[in-house]
C-alpha atoms as a PDB file:
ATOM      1  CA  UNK A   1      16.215   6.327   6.452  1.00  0.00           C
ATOM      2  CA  UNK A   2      15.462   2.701   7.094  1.00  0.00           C
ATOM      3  CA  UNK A   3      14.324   0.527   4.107  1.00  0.00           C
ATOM      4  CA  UNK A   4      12.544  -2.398   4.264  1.00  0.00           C
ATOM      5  CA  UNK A   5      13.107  -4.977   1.359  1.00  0.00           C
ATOM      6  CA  UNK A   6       9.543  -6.733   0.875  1.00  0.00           C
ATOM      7  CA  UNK A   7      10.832  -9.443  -1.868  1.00  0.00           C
ATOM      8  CA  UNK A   8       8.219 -12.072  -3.663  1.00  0.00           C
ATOM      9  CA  UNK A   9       8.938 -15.204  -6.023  1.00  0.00           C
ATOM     10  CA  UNK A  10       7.062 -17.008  -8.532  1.00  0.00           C
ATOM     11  CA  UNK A  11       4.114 -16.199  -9.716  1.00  0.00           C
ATOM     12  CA  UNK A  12       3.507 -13.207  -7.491  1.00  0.00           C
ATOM     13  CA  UNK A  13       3.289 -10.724 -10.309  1.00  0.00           C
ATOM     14  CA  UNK A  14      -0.234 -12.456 -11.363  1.00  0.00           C
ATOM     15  CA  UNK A  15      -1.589 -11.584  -7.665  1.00  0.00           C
ATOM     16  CA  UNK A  16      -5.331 -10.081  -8.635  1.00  0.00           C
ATOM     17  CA  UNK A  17      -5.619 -12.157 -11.853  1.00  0.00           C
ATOM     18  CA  UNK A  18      -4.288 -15.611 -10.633  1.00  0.00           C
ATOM     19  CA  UNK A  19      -7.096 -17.788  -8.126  1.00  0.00           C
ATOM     20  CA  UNK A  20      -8.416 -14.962  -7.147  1.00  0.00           C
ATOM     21  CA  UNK A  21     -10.255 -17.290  -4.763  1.00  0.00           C
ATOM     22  CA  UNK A  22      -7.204 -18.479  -3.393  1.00  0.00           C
ATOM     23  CA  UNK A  23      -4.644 -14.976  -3.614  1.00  0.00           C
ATOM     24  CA  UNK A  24      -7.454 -12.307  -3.304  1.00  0.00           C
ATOM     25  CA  UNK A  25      -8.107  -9.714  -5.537  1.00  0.00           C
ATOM     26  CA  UNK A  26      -5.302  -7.462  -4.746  1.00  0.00           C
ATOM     27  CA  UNK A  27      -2.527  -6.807  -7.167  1.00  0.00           C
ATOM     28  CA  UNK A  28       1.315  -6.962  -5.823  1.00  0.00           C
ATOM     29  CA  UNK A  29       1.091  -3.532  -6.627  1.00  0.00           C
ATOM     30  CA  UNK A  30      -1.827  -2.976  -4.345  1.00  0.00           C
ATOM     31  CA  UNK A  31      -0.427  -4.506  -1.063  1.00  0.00           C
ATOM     32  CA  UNK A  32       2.578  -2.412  -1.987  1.00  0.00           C
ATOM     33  CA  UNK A  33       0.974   0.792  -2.349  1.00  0.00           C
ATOM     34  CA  UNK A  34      -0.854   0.364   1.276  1.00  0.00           C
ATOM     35  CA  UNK A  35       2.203  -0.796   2.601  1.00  0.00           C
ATOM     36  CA  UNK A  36       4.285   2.858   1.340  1.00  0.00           C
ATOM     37  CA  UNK A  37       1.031   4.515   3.248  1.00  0.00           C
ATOM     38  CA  UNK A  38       1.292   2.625   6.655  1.00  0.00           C
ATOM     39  CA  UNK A  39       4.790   3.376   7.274  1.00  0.00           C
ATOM     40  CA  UNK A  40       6.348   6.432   8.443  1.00  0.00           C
ATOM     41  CA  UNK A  41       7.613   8.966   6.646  1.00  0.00           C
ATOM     42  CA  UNK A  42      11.311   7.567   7.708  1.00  0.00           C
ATOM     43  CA  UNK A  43      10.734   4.134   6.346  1.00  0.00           C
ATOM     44  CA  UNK A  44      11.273   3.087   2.882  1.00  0.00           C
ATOM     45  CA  UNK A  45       8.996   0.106   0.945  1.00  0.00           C
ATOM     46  CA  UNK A  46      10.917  -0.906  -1.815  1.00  0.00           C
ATOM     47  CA  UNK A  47       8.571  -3.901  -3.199  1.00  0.00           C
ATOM     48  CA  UNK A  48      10.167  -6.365  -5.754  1.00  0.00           C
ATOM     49  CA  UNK A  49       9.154  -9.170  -7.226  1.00  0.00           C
ATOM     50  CA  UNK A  50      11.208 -12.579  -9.557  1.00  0.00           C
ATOM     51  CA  UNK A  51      10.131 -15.633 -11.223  1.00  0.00           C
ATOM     52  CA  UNK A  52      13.957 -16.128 -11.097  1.00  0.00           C
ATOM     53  CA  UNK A  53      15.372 -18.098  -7.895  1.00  0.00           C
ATOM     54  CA  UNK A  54      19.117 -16.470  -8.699  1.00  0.00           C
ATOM     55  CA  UNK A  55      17.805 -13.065  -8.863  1.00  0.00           C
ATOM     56  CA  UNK A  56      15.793 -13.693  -5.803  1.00  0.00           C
ATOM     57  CA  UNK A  57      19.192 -15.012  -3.736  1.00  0.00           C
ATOM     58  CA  UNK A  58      21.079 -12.259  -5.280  1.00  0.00           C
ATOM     59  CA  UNK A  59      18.795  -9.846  -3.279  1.00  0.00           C
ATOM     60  CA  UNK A  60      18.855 -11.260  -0.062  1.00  0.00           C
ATOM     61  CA  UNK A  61      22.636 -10.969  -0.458  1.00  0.00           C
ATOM     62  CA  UNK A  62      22.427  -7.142  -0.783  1.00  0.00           C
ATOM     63  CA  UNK A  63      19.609  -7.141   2.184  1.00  0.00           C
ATOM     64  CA  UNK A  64      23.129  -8.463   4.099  1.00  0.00           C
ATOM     65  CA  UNK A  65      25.242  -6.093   2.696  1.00  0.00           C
ATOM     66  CA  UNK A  66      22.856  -2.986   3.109  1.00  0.00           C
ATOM     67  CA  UNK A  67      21.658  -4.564   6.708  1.00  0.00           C
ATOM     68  CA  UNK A  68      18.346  -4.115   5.331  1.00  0.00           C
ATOM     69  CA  UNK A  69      15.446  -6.090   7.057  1.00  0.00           C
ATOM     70  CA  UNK A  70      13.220  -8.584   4.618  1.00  0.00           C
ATOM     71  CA  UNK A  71       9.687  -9.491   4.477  1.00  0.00           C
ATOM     72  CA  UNK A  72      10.013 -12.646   1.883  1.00  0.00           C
ATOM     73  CA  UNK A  73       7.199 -14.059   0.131  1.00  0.00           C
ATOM     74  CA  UNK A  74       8.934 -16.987  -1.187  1.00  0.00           C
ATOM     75  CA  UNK A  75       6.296 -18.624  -3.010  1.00  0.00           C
ATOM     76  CA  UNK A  76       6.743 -22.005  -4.448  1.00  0.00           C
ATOM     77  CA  UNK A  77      10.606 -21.775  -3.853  1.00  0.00           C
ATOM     78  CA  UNK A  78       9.526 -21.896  -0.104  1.00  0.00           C
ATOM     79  CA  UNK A  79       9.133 -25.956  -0.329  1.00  0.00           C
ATOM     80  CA  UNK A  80      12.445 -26.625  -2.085  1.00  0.00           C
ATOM     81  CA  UNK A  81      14.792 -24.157  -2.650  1.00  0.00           C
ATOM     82  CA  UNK A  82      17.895 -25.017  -0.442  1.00  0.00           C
ATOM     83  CA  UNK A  83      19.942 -22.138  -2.605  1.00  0.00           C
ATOM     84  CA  UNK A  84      17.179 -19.591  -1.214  1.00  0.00           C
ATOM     85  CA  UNK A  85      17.129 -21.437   2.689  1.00  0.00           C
ATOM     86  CA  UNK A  86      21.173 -20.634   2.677  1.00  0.00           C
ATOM     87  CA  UNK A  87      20.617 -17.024   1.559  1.00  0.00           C
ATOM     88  CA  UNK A  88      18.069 -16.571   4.078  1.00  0.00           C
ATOM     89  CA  UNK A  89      20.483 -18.055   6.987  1.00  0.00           C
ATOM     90  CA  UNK A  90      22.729 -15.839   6.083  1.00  0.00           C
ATOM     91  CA  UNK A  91      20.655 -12.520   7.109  1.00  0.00           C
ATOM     92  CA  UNK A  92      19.862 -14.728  10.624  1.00  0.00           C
ATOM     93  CA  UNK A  93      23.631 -15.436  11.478  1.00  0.00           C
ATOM     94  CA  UNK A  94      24.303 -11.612  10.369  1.00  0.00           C
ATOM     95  CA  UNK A  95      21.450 -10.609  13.150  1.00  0.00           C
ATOM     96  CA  UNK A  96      19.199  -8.848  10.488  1.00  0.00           C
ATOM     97  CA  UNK A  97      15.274  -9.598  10.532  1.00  0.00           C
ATOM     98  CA  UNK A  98      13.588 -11.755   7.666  1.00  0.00           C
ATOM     99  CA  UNK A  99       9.963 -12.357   8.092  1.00  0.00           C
ATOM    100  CA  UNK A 100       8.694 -15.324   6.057  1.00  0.00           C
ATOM    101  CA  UNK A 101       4.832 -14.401   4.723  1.00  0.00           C
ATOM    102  CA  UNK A 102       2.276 -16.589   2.853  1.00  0.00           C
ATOM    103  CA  UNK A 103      -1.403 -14.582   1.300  1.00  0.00           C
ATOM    104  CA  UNK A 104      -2.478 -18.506   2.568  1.00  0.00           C
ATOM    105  CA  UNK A 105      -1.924 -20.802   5.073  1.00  0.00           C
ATOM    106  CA  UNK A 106      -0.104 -23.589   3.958  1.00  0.00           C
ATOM    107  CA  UNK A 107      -0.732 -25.913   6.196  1.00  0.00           C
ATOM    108  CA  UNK A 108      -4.364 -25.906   4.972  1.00  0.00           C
ATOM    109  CA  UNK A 109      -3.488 -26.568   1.513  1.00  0.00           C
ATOM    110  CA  UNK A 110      -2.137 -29.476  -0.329  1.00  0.00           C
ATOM    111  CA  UNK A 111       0.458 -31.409   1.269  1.00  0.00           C
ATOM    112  CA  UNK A 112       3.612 -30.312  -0.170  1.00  0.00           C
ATOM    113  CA  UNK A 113       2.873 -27.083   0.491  1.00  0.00           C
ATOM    114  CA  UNK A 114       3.181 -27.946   4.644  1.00  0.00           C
ATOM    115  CA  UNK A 115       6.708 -27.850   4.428  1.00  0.00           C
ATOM    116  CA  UNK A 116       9.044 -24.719   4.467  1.00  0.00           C
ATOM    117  CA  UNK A 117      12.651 -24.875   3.892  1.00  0.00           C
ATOM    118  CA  UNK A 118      12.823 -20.823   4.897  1.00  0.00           C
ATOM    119  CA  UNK A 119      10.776 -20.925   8.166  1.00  0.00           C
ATOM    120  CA  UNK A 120      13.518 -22.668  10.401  1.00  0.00           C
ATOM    121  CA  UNK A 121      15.879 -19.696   9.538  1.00  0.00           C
ATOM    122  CA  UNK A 122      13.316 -16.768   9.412  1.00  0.00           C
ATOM    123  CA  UNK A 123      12.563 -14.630  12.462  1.00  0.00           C
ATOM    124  CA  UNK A 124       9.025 -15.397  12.684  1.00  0.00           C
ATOM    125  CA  UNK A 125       6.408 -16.790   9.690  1.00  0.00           C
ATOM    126  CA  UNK A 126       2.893 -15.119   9.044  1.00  0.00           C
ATOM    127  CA  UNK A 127       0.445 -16.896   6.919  1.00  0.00           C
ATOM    128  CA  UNK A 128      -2.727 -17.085   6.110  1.00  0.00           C
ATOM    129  CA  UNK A 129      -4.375 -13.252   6.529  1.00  0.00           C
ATOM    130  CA  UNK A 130      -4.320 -12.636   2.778  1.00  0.00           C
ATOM    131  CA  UNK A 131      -2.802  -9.048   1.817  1.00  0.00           C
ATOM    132  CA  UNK A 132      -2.504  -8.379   5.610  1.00  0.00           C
ATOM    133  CA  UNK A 133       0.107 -11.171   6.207  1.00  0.00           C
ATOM    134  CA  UNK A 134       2.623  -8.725   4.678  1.00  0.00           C
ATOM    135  CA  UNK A 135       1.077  -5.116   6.657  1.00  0.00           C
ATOM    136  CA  UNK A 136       1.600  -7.208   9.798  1.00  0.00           C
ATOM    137  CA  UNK A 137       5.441  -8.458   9.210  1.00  0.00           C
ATOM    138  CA  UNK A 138       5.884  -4.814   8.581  1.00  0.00           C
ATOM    139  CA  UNK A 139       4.248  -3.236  11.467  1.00  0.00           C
ATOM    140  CA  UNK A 140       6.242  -6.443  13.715  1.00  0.00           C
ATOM    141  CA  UNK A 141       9.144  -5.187  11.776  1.00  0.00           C
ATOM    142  CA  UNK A 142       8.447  -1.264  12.866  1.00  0.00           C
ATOM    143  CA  UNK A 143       7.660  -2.284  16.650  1.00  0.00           C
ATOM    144  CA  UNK A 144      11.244  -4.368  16.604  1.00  0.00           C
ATOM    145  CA  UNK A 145      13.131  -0.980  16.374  1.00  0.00           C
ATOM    146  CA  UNK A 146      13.936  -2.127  12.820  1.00  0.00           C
END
């Protein structure tokens, strides 16, 4: 079975409640559930979710050591988290898919939100398509043989 590590960072566990203006109205716990029902039976979602920048690291670090593939929300530790940028880099030199996803597009936001420290080691970034940003990482994912 494959499994397919979707991982999110700050503040994600408020998606629904927090600017729902801004996020949506879906819960992390929504996207999650229609992303379990658009993936075949031998794919695996497992969906997790840290306020903590170590814990986050620490799972990329197993996505190496399983060889799992990542979709990574990274949040607000996208813009300056050096610690999570080497973790990442690590699943690039070990050949292993991360896609970097945003519910927004950054680039449309404030100004310190246009820069990613993740994208320039990340297989491909998709922002900006709400709840769907992560669906279509996964489907890119599924069509990649992953």
């Amino acid at each position: 079975m494959t499994t397919i590590l979707v991982l999110n960072g700050p503040n994600l566990a408020r998606l629904g409640s927090r600017e729902p203006e801004v996020y949506g109205s879906d819960s992390l716990a929504d996207i999650g559930a229609r992303l379990v029902a658009s993936v075949p039976d031998d794919v695996a979602i497992e969906l997790r979710q840290t306020d903590d920048e170590g814990e986050l690291i620490g799972w990329l670090h197993e996505a190496v050591d399983r060889r799992a593939p990542v979709v990574l929300n990274p949040a607000a530790f996208t813009h300056y988290s050096y610690g999570l940028r080497d973790a990442a880099a690590m699943l690039k030199h070990a050949g292993i898919p991360l896609i970097e996803v945003h519910l927004t597009n950054p680039h449309t936001r404030e100004a310190f939100r246009h820069t990613s420290v993740i994208s320039g080691v990340a297989t491909g970034v998709i922002a900006g398509f709400g709840a769907d940003s992560y669906r279509l990482a996964v489907d890119w994912l599924l069509r990649a043989g992953t």
